[in-house]
N, C-alpha and C. Protein backbone atom coordinates (compact mmCIF):
# COMPACT_ATOMS: atom_id res chain seq x y z
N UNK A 1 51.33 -1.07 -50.85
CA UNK A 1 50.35 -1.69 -51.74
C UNK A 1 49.78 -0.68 -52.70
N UNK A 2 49.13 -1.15 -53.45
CA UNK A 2 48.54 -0.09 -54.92
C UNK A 2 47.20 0.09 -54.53
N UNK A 3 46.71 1.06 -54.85
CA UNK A 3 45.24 1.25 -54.75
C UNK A 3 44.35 0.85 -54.81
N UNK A 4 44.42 -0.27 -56.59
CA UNK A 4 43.80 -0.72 -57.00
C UNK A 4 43.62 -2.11 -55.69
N UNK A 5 44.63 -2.85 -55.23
CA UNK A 5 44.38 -3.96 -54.21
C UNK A 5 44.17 -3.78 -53.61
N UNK A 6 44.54 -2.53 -52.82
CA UNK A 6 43.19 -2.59 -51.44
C UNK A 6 42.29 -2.28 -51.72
N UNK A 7 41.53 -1.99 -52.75
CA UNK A 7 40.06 -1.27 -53.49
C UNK A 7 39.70 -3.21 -53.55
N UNK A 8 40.26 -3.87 -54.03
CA UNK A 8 40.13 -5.14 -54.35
C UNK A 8 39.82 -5.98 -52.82
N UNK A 9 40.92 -6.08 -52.10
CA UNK A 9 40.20 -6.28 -50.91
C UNK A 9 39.66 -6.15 -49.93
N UNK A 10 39.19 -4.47 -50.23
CA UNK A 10 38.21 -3.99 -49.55
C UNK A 10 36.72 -4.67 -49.77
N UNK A 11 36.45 -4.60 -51.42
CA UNK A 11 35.81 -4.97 -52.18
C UNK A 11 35.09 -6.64 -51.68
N UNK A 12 36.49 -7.61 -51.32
CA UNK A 12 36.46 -8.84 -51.09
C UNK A 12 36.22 -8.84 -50.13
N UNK A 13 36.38 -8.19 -48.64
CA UNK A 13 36.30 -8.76 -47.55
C UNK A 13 34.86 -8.40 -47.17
N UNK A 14 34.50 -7.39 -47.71
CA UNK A 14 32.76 -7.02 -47.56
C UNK A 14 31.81 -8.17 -48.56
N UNK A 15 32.45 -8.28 -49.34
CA UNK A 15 31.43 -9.36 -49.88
C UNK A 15 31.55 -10.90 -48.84
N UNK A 16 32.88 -11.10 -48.37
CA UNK A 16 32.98 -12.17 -47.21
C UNK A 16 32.19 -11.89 -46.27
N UNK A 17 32.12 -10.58 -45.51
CA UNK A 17 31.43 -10.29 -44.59
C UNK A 17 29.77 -10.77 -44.84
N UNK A 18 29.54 -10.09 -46.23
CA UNK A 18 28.07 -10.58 -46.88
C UNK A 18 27.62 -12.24 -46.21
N UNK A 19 28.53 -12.27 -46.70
CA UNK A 19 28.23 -13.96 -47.20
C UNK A 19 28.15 -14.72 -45.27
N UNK A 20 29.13 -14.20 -44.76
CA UNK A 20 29.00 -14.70 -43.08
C UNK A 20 27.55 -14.35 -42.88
N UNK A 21 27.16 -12.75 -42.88
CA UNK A 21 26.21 -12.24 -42.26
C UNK A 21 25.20 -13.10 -42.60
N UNK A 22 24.86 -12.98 -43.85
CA UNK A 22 23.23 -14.30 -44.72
C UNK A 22 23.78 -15.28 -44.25
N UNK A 23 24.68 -16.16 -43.69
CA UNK A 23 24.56 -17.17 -42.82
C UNK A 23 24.51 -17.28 -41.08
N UNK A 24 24.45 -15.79 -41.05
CA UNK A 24 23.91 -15.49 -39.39
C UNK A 24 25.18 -15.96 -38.57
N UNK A 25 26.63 -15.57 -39.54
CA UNK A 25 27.95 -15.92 -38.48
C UNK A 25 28.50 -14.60 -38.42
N UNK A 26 27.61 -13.84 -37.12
CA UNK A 26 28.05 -12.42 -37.19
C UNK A 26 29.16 -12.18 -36.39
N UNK A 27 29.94 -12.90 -35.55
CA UNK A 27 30.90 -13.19 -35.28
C UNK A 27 32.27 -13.00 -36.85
N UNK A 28 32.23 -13.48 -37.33
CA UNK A 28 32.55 -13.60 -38.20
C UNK A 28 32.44 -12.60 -39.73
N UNK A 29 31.46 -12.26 -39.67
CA UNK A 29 30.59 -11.13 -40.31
C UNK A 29 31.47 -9.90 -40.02
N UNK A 30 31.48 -9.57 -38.86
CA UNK A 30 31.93 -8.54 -38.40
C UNK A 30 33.33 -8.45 -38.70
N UNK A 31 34.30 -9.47 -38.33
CA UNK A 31 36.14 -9.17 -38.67
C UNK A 31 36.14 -9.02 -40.02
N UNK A 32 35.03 -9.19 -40.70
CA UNK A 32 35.17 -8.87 -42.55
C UNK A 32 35.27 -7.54 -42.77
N UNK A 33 33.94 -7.15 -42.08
CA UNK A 33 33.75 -5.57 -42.31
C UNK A 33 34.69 -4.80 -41.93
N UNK A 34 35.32 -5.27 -40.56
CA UNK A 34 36.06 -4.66 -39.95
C UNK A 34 37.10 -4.19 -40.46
N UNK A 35 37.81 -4.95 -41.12
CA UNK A 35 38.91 -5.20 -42.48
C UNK A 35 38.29 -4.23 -43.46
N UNK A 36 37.16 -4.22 -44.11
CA UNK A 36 36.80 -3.64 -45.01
C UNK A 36 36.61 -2.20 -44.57
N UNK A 37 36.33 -1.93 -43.34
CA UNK A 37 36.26 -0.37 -42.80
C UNK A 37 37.86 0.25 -42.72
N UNK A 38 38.52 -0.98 -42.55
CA UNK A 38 39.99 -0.40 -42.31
C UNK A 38 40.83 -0.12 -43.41
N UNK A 39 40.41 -0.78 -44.71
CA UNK A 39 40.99 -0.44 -46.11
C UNK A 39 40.20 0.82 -46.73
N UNK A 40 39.06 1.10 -46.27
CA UNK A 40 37.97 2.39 -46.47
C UNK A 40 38.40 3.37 -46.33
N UNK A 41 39.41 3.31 -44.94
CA UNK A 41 39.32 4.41 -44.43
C UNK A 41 41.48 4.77 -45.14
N UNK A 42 41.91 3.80 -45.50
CA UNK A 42 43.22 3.44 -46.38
C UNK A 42 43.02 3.99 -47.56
N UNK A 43 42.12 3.70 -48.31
CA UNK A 43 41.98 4.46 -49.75
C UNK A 43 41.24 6.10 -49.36
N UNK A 44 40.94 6.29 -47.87
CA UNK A 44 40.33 7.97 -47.66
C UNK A 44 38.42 7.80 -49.01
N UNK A 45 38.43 6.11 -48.96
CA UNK A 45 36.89 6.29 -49.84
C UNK A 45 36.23 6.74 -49.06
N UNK A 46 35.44 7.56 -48.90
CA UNK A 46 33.84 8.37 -47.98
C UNK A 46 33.10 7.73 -48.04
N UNK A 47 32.38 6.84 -49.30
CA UNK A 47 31.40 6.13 -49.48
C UNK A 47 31.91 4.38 -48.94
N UNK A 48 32.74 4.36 -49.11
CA UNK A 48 33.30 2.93 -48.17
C UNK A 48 33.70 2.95 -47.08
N UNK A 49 33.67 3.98 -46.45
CA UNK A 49 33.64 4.23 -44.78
C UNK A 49 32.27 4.24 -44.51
N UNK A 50 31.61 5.02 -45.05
CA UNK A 50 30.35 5.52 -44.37
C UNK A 50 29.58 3.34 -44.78
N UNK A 51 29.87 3.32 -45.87
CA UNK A 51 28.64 1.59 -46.02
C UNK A 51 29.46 0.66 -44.86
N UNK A 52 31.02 0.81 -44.57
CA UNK A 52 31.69 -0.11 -43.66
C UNK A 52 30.71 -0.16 -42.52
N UNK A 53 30.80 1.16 -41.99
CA UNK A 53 30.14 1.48 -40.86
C UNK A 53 28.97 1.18 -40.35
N UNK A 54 28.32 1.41 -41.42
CA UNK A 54 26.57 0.78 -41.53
C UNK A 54 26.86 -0.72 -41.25
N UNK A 55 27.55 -1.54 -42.35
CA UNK A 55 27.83 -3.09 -41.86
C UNK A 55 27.79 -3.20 -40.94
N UNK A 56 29.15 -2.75 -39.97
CA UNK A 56 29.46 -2.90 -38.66
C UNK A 56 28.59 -2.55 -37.72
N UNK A 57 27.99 -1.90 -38.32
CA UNK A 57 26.35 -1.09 -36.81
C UNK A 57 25.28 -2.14 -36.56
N UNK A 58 25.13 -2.68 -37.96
CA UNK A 58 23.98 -3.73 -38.68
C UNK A 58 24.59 -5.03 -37.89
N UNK A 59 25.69 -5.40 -37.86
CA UNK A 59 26.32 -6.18 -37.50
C UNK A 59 25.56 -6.47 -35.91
N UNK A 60 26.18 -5.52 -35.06
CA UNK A 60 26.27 -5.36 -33.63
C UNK A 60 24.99 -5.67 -33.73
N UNK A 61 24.06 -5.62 -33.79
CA UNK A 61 22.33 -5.11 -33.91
C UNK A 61 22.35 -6.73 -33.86
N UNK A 62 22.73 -7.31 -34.50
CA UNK A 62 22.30 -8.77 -34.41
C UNK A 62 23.14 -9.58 -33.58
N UNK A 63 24.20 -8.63 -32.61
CA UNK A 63 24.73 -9.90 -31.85
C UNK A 63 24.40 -8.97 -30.72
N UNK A 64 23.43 -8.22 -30.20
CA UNK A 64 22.88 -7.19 -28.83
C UNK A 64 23.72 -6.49 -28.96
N UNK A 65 25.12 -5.97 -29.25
CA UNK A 65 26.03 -5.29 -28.55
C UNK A 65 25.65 -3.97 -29.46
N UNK A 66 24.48 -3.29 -28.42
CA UNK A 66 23.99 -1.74 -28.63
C UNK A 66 24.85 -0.69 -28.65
N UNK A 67 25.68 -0.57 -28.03
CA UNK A 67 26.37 0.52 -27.10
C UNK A 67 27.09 1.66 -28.37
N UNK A 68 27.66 0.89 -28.97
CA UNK A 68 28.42 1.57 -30.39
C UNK A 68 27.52 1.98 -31.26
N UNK A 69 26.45 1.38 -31.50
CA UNK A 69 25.53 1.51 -32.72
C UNK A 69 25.21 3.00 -32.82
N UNK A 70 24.12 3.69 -31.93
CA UNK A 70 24.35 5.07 -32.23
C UNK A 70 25.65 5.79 -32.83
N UNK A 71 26.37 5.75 -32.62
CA UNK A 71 27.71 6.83 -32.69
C UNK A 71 27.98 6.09 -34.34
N UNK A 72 28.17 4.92 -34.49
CA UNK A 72 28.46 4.20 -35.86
C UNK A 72 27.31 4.91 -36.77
N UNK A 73 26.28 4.41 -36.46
CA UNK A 73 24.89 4.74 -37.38
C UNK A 73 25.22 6.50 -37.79
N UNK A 74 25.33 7.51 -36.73
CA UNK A 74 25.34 8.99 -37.10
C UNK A 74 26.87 9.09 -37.93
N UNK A 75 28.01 8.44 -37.71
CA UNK A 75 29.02 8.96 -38.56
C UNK A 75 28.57 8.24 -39.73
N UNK A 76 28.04 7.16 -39.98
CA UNK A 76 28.12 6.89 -41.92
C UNK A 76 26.47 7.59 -42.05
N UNK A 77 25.39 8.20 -41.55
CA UNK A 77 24.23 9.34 -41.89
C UNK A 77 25.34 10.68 -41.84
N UNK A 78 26.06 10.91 -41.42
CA UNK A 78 27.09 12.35 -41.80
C UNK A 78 27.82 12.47 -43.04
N UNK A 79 28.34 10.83 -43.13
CA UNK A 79 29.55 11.09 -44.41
C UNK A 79 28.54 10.95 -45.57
N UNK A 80 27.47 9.95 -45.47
CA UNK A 80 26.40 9.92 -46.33
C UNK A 80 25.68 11.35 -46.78
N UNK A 81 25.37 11.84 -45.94
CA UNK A 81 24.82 13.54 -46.41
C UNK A 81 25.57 14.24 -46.66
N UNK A 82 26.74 14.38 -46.42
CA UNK A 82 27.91 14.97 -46.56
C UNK A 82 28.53 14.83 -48.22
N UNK A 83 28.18 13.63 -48.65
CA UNK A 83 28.50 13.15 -50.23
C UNK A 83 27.41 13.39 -50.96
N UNK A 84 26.00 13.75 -50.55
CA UNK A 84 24.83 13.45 -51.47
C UNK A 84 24.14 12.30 -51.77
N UNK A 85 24.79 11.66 -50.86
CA UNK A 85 24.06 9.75 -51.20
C UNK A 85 23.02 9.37 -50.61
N UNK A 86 21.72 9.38 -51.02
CA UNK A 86 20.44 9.81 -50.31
C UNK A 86 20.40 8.26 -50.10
N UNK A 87 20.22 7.28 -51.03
CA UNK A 87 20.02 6.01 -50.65
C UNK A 87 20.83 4.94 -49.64
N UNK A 88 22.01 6.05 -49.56
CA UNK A 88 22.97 5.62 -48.21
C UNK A 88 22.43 6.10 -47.12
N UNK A 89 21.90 7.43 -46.98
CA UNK A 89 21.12 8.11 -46.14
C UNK A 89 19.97 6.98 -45.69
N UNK A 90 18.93 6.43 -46.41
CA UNK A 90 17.76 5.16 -46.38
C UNK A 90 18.12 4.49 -45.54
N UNK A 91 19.74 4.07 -45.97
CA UNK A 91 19.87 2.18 -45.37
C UNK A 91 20.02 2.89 -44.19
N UNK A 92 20.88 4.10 -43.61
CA UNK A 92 21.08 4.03 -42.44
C UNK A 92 20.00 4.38 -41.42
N UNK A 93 18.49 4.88 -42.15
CA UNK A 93 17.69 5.20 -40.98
C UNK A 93 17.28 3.94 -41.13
N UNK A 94 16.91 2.96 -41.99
CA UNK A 94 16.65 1.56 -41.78
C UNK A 94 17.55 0.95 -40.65
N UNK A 95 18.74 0.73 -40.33
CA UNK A 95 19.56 0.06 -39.94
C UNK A 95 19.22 0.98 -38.52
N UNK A 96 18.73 2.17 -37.48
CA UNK A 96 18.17 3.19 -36.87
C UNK A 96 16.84 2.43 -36.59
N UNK A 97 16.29 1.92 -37.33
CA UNK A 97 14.64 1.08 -36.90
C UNK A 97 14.95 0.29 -36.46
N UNK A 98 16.18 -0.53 -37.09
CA UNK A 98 16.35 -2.22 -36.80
C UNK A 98 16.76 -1.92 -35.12
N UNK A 99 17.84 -1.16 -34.93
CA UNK A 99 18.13 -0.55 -33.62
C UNK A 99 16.87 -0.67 -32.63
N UNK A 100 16.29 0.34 -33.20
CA UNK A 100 15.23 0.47 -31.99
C UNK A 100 13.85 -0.41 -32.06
N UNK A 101 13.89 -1.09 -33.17
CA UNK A 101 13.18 -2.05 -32.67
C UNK A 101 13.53 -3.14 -32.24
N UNK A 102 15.16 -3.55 -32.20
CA UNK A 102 15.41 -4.35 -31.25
C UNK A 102 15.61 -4.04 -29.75
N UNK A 103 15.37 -2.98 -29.53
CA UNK A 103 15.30 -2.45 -27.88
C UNK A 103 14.24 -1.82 -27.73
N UNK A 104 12.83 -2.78 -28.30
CA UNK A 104 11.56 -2.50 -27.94
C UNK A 104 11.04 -0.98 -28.15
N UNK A 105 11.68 0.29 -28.71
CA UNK A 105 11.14 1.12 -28.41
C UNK A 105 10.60 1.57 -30.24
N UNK A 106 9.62 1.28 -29.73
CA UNK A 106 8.77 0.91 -31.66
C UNK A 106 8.08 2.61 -31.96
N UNK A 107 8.28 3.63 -31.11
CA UNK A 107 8.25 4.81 -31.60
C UNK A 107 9.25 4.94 -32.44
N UNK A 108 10.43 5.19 -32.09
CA UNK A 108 11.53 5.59 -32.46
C UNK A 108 11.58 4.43 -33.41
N UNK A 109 11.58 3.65 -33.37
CA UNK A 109 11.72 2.56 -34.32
C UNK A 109 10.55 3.14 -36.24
N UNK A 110 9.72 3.50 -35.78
CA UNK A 110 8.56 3.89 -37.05
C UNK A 110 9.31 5.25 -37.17
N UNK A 111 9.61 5.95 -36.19
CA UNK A 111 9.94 7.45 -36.52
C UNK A 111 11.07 7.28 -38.04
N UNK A 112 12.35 6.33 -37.97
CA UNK A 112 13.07 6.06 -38.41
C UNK A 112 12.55 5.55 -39.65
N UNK A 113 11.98 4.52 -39.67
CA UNK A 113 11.60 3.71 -41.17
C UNK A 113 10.70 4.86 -41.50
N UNK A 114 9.82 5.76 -41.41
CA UNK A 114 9.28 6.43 -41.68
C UNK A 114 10.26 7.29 -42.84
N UNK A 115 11.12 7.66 -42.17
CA UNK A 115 12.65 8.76 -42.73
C UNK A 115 12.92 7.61 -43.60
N UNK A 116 12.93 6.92 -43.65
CA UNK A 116 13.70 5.45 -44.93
C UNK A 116 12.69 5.63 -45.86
N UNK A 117 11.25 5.22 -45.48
CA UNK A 117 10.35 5.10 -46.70
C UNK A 117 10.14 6.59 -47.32
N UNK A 118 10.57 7.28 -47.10
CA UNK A 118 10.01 9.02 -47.10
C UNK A 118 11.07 9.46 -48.09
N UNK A 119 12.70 8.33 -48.26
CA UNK A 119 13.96 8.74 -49.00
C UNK A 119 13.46 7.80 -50.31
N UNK A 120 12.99 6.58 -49.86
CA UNK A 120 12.80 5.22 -50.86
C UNK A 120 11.90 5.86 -51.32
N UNK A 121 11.13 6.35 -51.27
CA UNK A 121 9.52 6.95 -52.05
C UNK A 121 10.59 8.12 -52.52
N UNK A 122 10.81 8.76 -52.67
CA UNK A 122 11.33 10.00 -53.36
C UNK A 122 12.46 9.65 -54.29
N UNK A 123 13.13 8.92 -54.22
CA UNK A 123 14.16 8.32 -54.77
C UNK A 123 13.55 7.66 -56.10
N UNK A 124 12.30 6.82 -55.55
CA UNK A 124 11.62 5.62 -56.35
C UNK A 124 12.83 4.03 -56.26
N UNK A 125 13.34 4.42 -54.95
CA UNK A 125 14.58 2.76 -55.28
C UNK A 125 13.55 1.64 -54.78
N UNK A 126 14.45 0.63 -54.99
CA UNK A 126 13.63 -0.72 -54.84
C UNK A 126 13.81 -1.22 -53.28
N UNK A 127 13.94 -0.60 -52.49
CA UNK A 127 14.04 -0.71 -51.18
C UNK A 127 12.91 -0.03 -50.45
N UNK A 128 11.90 0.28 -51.23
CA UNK A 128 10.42 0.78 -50.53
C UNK A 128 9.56 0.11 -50.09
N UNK A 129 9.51 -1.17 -50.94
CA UNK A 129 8.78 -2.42 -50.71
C UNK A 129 8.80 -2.78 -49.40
N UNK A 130 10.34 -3.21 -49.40
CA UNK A 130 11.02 -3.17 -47.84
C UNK A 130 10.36 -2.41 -46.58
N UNK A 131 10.76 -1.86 -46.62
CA UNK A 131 10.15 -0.13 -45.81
C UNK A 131 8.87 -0.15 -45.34
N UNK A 132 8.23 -0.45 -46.38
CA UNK A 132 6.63 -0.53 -45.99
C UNK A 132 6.70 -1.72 -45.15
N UNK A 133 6.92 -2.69 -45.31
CA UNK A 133 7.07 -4.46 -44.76
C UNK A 133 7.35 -4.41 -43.22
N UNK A 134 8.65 -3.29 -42.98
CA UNK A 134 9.07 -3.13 -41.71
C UNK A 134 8.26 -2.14 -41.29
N UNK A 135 7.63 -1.10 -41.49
CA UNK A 135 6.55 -0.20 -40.99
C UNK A 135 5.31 -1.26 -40.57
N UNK A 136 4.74 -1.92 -41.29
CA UNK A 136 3.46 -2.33 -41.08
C UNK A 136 3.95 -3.70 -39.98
N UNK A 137 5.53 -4.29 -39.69
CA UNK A 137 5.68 -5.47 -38.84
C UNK A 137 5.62 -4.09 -37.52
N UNK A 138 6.23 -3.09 -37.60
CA UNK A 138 6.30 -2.16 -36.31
C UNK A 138 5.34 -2.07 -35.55
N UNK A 139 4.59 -1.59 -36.45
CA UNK A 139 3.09 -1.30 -35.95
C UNK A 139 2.13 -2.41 -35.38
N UNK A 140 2.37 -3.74 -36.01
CA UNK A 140 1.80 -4.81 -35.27
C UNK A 140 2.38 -4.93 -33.88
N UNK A 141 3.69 -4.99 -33.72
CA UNK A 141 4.38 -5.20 -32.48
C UNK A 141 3.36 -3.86 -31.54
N UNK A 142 3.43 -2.79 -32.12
CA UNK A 142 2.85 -2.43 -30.79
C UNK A 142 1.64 -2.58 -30.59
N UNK A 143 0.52 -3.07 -31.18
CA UNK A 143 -0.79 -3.37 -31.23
C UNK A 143 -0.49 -4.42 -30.56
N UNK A 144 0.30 -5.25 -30.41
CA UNK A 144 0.33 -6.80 -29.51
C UNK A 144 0.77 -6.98 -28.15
């Protein structure tokens, strides 16, 4: 195959994946990315391995299956720092909160969005808004 088509349906199967995930068919969600991590890692893209990965971590996070998520989450925060992509760096300590605040542990959970809003504030991206939203839901959870 040519470059350009698997760039194409790499391209396509992550936006499929998109489109499962915003309909909460993470079942489904996931064999997109999965595909899309596997053409990522076909074209040797760094930056489409490391966002596959995040998908796929983000993914698990919403169907419980913890176990992978660490090890996923630190290889696309490696290839991400590794390239200079600070706002790839963000999503993944975001996607690091979502983690741990789905396994109740809302330290580690703020420690993380903390590192997100700390990249989003320095950056100035539009994902700070965000950041703050999930900091201030953290902090209620443990007040409750």
């Amino acid at each position: 195959q040519k470059t350009g088509d698997i760039r194409g349906e790499s391209h396509a199967a992550g936006r499929i994946g998109n489109t499962y995930y915003s309909l909460e068919k993470y079942d489904l969600a996931m064999q997109f990315y999965r595909r899309q991590l596997t053409f990522a890692y076909k074209l040797e893209d760094c930056h489409g391995i490391a966002f596959a990965t995040c998908n796929v971590a983000t993914t698990l996070i919403r169907l419980a299956r913890y176990s992978e998520v660490p090890d996923l989450l630190n290889l696309s925060l490696r290839i991400y720092t590794g390239i200079g992509d600070h706002e790839g760096e963000a999503y993944v300590m975001r996607s690091f909160s979502d983690l741990y605040k789905s396994l109740n542990q809302y330290d580690k959970a703020i420690t993380y969005c903390d590192k997100a809003l700390s990249i989003a504030t320095r950056l100035g991206i539009s994902l700070e808004a965000e950041y703050r939203q999930l900091k201030t839901t953290l902090i209620q959870s443990i007040e409750n």
